[in-house]
Structure formats: structure tokens, C-alpha cells
Protein backbone atom coordinates (compact mmCIF):
# COMPACT_ATOMS: atom_id res chain seq x y z
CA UNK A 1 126.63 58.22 100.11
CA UNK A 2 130.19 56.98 100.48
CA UNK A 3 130.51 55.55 103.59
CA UNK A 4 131.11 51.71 104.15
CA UNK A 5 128.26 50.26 106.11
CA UNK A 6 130.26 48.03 108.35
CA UNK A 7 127.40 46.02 109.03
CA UNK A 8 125.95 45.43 105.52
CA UNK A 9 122.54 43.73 105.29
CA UNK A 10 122.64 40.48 105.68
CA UNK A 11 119.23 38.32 106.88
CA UNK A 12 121.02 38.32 110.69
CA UNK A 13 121.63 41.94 109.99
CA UNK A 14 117.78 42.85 109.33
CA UNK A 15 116.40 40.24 111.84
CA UNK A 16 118.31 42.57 114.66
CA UNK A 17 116.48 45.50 112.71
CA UNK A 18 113.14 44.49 112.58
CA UNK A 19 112.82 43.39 116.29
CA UNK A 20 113.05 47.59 116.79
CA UNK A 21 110.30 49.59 117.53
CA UNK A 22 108.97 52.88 118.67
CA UNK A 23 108.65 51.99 122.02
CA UNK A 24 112.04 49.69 122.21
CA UNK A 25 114.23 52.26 120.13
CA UNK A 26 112.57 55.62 120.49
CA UNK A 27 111.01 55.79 124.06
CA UNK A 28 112.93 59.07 124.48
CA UNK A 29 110.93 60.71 121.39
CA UNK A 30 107.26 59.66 121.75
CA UNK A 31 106.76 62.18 124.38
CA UNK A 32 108.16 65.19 122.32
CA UNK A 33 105.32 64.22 119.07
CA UNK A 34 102.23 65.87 118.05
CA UNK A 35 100.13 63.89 115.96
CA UNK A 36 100.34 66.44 113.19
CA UNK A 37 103.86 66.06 113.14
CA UNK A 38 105.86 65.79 109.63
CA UNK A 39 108.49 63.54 110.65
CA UNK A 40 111.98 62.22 108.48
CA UNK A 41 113.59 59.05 109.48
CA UNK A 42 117.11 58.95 108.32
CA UNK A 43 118.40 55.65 108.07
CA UNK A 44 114.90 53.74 108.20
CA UNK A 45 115.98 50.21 107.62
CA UNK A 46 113.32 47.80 107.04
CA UNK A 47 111.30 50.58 108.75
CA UNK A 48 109.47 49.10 111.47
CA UNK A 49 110.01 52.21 113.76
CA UNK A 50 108.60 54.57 110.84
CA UNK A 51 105.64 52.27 110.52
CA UNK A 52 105.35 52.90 114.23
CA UNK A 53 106.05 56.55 114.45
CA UNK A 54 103.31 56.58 111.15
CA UNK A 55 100.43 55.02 113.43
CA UNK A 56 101.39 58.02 116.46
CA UNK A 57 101.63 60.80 114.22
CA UNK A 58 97.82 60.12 111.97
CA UNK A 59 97.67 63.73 111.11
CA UNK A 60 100.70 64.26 109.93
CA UNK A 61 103.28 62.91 107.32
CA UNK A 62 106.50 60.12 107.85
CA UNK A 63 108.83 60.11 105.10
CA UNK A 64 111.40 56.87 105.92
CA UNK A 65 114.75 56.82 104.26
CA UNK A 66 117.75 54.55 103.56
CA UNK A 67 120.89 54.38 101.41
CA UNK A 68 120.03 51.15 100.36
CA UNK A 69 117.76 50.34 97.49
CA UNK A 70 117.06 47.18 98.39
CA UNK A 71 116.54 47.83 101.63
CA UNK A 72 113.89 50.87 100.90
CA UNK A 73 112.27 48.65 98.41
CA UNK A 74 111.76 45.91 101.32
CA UNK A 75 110.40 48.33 103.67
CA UNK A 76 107.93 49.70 101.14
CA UNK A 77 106.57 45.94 100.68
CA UNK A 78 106.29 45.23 104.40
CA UNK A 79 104.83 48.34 105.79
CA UNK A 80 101.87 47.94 102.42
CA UNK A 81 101.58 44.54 104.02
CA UNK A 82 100.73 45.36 107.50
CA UNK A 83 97.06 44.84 108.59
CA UNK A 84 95.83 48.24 108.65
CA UNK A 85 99.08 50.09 106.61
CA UNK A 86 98.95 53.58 107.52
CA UNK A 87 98.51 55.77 104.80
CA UNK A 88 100.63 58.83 105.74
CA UNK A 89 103.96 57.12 105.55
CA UNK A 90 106.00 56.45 102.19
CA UNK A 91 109.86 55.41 101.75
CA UNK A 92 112.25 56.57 99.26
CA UNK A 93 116.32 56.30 98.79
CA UNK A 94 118.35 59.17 99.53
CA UNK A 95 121.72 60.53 101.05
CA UNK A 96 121.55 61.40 104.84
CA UNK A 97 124.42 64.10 103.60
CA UNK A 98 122.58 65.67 100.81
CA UNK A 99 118.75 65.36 101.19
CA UNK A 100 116.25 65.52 98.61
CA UNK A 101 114.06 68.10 100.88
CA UNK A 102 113.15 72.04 100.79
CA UNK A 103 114.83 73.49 103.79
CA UNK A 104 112.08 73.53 107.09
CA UNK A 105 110.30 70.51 106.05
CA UNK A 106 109.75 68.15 109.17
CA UNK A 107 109.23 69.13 112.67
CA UNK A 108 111.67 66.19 113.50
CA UNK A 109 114.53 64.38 112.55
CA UNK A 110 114.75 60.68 113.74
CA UNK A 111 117.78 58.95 112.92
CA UNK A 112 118.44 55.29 114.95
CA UNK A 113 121.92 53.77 115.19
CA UNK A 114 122.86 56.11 112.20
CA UNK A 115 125.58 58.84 113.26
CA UNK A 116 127.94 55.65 114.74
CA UNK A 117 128.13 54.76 110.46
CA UNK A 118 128.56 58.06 109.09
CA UNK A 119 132.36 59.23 108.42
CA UNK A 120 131.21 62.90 109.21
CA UNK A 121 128.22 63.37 111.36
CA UNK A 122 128.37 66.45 112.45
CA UNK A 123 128.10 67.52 108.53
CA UNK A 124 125.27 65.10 108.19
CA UNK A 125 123.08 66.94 111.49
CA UNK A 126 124.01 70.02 109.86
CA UNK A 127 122.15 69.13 106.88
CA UNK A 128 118.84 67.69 109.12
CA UNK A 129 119.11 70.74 110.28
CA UNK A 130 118.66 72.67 107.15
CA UNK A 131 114.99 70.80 106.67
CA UNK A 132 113.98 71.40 110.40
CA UNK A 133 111.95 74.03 111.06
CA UNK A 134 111.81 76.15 113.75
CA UNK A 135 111.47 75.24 116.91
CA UNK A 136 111.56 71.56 115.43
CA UNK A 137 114.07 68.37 117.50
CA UNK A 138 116.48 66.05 115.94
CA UNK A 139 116.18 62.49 117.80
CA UNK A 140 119.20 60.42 117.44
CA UNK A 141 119.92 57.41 119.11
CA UNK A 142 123.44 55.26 118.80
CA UNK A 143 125.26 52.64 121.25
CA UNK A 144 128.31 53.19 122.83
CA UNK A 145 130.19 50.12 121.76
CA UNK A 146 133.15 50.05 124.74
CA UNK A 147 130.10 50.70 127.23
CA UNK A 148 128.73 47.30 126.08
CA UNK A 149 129.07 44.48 129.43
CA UNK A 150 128.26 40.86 129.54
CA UNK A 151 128.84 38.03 131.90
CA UNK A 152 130.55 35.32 131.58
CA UNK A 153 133.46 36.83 130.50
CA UNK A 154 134.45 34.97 127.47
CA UNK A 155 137.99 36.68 125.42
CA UNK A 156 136.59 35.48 121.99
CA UNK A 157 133.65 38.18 122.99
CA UNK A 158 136.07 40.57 124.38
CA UNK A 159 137.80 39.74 121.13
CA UNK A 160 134.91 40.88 118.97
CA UNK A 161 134.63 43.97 120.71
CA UNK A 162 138.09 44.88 119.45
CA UNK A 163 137.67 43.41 116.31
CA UNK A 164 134.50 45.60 116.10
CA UNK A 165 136.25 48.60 117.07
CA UNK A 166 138.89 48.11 114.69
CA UNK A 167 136.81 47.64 111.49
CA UNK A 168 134.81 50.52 112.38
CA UNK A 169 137.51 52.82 112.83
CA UNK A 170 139.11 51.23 109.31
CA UNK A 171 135.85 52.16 107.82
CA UNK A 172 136.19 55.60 109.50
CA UNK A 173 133.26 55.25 112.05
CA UNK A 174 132.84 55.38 115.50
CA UNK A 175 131.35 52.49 117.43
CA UNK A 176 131.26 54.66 120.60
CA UNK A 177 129.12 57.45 118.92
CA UNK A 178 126.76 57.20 122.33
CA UNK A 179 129.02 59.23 123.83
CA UNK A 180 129.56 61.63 121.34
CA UNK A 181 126.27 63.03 120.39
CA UNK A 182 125.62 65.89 122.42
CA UNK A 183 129.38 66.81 121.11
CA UNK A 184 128.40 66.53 117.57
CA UNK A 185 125.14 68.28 118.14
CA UNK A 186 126.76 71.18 119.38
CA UNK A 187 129.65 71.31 117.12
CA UNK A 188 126.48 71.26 114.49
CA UNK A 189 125.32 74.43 116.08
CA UNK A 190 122.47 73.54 118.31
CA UNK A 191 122.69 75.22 121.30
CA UNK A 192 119.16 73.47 123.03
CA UNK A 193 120.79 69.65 123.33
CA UNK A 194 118.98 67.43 125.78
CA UNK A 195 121.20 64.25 126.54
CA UNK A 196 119.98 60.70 127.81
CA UNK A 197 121.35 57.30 127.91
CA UNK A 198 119.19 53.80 127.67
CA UNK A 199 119.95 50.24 127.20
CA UNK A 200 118.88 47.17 125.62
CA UNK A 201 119.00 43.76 128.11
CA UNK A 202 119.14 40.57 127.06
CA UNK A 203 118.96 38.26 130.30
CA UNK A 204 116.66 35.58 130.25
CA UNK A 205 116.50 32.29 127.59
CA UNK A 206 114.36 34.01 125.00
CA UNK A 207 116.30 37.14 124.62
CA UNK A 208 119.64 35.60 125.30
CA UNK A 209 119.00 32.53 122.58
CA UNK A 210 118.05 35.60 119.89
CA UNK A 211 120.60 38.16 120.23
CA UNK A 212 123.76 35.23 120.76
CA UNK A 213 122.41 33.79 117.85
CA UNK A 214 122.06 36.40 115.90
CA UNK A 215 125.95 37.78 116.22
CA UNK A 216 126.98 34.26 115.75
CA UNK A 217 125.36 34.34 112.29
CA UNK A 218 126.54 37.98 112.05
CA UNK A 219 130.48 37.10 112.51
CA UNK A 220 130.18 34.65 109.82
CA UNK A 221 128.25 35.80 107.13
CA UNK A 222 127.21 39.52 107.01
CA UNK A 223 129.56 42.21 105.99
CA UNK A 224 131.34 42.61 109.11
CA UNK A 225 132.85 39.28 108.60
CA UNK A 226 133.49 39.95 104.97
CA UNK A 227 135.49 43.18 105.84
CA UNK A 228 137.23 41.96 109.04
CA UNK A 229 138.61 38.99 106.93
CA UNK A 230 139.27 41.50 103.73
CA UNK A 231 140.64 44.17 105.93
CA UNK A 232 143.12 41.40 107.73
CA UNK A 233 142.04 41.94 110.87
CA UNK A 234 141.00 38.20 111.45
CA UNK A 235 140.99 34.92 110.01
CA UNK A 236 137.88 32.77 109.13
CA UNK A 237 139.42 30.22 111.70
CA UNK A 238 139.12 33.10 114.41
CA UNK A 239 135.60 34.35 113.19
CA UNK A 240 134.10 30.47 113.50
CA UNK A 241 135.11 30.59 117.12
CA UNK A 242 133.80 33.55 118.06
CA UNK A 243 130.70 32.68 116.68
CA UNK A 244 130.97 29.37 118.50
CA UNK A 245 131.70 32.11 122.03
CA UNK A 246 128.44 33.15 120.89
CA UNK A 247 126.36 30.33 121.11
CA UNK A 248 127.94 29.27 124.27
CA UNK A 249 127.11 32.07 126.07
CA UNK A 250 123.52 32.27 124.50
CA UNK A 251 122.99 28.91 126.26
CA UNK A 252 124.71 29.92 129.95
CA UNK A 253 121.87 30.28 132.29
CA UNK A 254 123.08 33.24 134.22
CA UNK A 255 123.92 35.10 130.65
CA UNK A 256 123.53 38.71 130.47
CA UNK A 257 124.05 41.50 127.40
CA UNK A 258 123.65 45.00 128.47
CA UNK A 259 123.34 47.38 125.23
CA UNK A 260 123.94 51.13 126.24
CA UNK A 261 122.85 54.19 124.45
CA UNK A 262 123.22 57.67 124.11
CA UNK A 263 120.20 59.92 122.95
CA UNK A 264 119.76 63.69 122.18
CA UNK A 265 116.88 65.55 121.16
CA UNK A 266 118.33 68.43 119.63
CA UNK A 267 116.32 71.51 119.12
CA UNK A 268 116.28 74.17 116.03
């Protein structure tokens, strides 16, 4: 796959990642499954959500993938680590534009903050839909980047906003693919789109001290600083204080994050 992951996968990158699960990141799927589903998660990660989906779908198969090696590699160890590893689930690399698959192979598609990286989505649902069968739902979830609110206002956070937007679109992405979905899914030729919206909230000490610290290590040291700084968008100067914004809010006792997403569950 040719795309530029604008994110990369740094440890700060991955410890966002595998905080997600089933229940955090795919609420508006469970009640669609059947446990003898054969499900395909494009865009696994370190596959904490396919472990997940694995344990509610026991008579059925859940084949995770990812672009990266590594990454694939990782998620095989951890999910063979678990306490009671669920033995219908396995992990393999692949191309979410080209998959490795015999057309009408999984009842679903489940792809989680993956169409907001892609430089052509709609070609890349077209293709889910070629192993869907009949009757079967893409579920794909992505935030909506310019939706994103937070108080205190801080302009090194509205800063990284634009920054964000900026490298995205340099990497041909869209950070506000929330909004775009039911779009995409129709310009991919579904015709049965259901269309919600979510959020993640991060508004008390716990939650605030993990996600502020988390982009503070992000704008440093993952890809997205790496690119911003490579791209000349920013400066490492202007990346150390925005981290700093970071922390500072993390710490503000009347701190809150709101994270908003767009779902569809897309039906063949």
C-alpha cells in the first residue's frame, strides 16, 4: 500500500491503540453480529478490537489485518498471550486496496480510524465490498478532526489542529473523514448506508493525564512530528511547545477533549 501513514507507529502511537476496544470503538457494530459471523478487520493495529470481536463471534472466524509487518507480528504475540486466546482469530499483512480474499468471504467488514489514512477510500470500500457477501455490512468508524472541541482554549492546540490538517492533506488524507463516510459509501455503490456519530471524552484526571500525555509524546517523537518538521510545516522549537500546551492542559482541572465520530454500517 502506498499511502503515508501520517501517524506512524510510535510507542505513544500504539498506547492510544491499545486502550480501544469493542465496546469503546465499535459499540455501533456489536448489535449487527451473529456469533457465526466471519468477520475482516482492515487496519487491525495491535488488534485489541479483533481480539474482542474474536471472543463475540466463537462460532465463527476473525481474520485481523494491517499494512505493517511489525505491527501484525505484535498483534499476533499479544492476542497468543491473552489468558484464554481465542482460537478463531489469526492476523496476517495485506493491502486494504488489493486483498488477499475470494470475493464473498466475511459477513462484515470492520475497519477503525482507517478510511481518514487512505488516499482513495472509496476504491478501498469498493474492494471490501468485493469479499462481502450478500446481505453482509461494512462497519467503519473515523473522527472528524475540525469537529474535535476542548476547553481551555489554548492556540498552540488550535495550532496542532491546523498543523494536523495540513500534514494530512500533504499526505493526501482527510482528517475530517467522519463526515464523509456515508458519501464515500455511496459513491462505492451501497445504496443501504446507515449513518451515526459518537465521541470519545476525556474529562476527568485519569483520562485527561493519558490522552494530554500521550499527544505530547506524539508531537515530538512519532511520525507526525517527523513529517510536519520534514514537510516544513513547523519547527522543532514550535513542536516542543505544543507538546508543553499539552501537558498544561492535561493538568487544568476543568479540562475537557471531546473526540467525534462518524460511523456507517454499510450493507451489500
Amino acid at each position: 500500500m502506498g499511502d503515508t501513514y501520517s501517524h506512524g507507529h510510535h510507542e505513544s502511537v500504539l498506547r492510544s491503540h491499545r486502550w480501544r476496544t469493542a465496546e469503546n470503538s465499535a459499540g455501533y457494530l456489536l448489535p449487527h453480529l451473529d456469533p457465526a459471523f466471519h468477520l475482516l478487520d482492515v487496519g487491525c493495529g495491535p488488534g485489541t478490537i479483533t481480539v474482542d470481536l474474536a471472543r463475540l463471534l466463537p462460532d465463527g472466524q476473525v481474520v485481523g489485518i494491517d499494512a505493517s509487518h511489525d505491527v501484525i507480528a505484535s498483534a499476533t504475540t499479544d492476542a497468543a498471550a491473552e489468558e484464554n486466546p481465542p482460537p478463531n482469530i489469526r492476523f496476517a499483512t495485506a493491502d486494504a486496496y488489493h486483498l488477499d480474499a475470494a470475493d464473498e468471504s466475511f459477513d462484515v467488514v470492520h475497519a477503525h480510524q482507517v478510511l481518514q489514512h487512505l488516499t482513495d477510500p472509496v476504491a478501498a470500500l469498493r474492494e471490501w465490498r468485493r469479499v462481502l457477501r450478500p446481505g453482509g455490512l461494512i462497519a467503519a468508524r473515523d473522527s472528524d478532526y475540525a469537529a474535535f472541541v476542548w476547553a481551555p482554549a489554548d492556540p498552540l492546540l488550535t495550532r496542532w489542529l491546523q498543523l494536523y490538517h495540513q500534514l494530512t492533506q500533504a499526505n493526501g488524507a482527510e482528517a475530517d473523514a467522519g463526515r464523509h463516510l456515508l458519501g464515500w459509501a455511496h459513491a462505492a455503490g451501497f445504496t443501504e448506508v446507515e449513518f451515526s456519530s459518537s465521541t470519545w471524552t476525556y474529562a476527568d484526571a485519569e483520562s485527561r493525564a493519558w490522552w494530554g500525555g500521550l499527544w505530547a509524546d506524539r508531537v515530538l517523537a512519532s511520525s507526525f512530528a517527523t513529517q510536519a518538521v520534514g514537510y516544513e510545516l513547523t519547527t522543532h522549537d514550535e513542536l516542543a511547545n505544543i507538546s508543553t500546551a499539552f501537558r498544561r492542559w492535561a493538568t487544568h482541572p476543568s479540562a475537557t477533549f471531546v473526540i467525534v465520530h462518524g460511523e456507517i454500517l454499510a450493507r451489500n
